[in-house]
Protein backbone atom coordinates (compact mmCIF):
# COMPACT_ATOMS: atom_id res chain seq x y z
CA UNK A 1 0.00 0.00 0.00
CA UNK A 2 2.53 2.37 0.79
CA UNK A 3 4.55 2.05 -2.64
CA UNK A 4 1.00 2.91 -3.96
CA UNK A 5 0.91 5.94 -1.79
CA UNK A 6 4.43 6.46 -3.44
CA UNK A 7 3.25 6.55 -6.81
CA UNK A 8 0.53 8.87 -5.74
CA UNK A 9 3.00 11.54 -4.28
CA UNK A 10 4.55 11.44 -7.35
CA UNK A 11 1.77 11.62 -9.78
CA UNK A 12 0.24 14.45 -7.82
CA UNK A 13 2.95 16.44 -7.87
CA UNK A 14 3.15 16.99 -3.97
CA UNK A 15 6.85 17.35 -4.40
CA UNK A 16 6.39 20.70 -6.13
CA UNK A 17 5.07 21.82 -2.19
CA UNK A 18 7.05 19.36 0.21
CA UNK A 19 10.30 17.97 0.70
CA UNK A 20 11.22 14.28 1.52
CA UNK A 21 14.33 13.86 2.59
CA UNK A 22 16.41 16.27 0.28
CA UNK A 23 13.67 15.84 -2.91
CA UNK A 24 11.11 18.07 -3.52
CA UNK A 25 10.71 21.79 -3.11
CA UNK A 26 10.55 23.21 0.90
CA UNK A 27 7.49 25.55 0.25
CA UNK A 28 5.31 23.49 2.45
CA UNK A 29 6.29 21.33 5.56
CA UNK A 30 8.78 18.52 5.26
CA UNK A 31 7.30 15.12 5.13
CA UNK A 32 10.28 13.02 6.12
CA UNK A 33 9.40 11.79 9.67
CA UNK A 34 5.80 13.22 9.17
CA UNK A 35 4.81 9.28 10.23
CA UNK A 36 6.34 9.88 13.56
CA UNK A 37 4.04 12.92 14.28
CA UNK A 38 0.55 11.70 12.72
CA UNK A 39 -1.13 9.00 12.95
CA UNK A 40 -2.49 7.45 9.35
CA UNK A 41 -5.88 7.79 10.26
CA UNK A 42 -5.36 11.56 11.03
CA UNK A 43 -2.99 11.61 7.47
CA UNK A 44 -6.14 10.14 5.52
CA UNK A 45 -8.28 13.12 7.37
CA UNK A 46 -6.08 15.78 6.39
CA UNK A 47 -5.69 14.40 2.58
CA UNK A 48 -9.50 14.14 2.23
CA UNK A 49 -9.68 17.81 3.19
CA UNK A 50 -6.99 20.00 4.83
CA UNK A 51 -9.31 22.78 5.55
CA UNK A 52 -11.51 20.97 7.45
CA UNK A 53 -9.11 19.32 9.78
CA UNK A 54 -7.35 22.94 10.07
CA UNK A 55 -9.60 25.93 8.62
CA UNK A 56 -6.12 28.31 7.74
CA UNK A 57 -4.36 25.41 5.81
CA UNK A 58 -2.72 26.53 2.69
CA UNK A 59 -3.40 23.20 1.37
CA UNK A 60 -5.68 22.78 -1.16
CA UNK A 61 -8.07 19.78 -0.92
CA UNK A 62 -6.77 17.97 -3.73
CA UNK A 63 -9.08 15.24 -6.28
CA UNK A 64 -8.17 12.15 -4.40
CA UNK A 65 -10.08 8.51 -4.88
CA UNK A 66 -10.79 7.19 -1.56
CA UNK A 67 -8.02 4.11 -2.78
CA UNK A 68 -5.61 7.14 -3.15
CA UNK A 69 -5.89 8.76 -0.20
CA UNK A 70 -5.50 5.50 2.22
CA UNK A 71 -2.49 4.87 -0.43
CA UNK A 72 -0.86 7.96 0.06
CA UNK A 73 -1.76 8.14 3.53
CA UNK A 74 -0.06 4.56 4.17
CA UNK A 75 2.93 6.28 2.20
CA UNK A 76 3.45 9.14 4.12
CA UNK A 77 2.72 7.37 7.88
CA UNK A 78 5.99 5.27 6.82
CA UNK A 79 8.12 8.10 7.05
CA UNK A 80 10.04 7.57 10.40
């Protein structure tokens, strides 16, 4: 699931916003250990929609299938 959630980062483009390790751009947080400070069931909350989980996000809710967003959320709660 998480090499789903990979593919998913990558297709969406999410490192034009974030930074993993020393990829991506560091407009938005860093997402290396972001695993270690969410839990995957708040990471598939915040993907579905940012605003709600955090009205002043600068993240845009983004068109995500609901296969996509437990991918990506699987994905991102592996980064320790």
């Amino acid at each position: 699931m998480a090499r789903q959630g990979e593919a998913v980062y990558t297709a969406q483009g999410c490192h034009g916003c974030h930074t993993i390790g020393k990829a991506g751009t560091p407009i938005a947080t860093d997402l290396t250990r972001i695993g270690t400070k969410y839990s995957e069931g708040y990471l598939r909350s915040w993907l579905a929609d940012p605003s709600r989980q955090k009205p002043t996000a600068h993240m845009p809710r983004i068109a995500l299938t609901d296969a996509e967003i437990q991918a990506l959320a699987a994905y991102l709660g592996s980064l320790r």
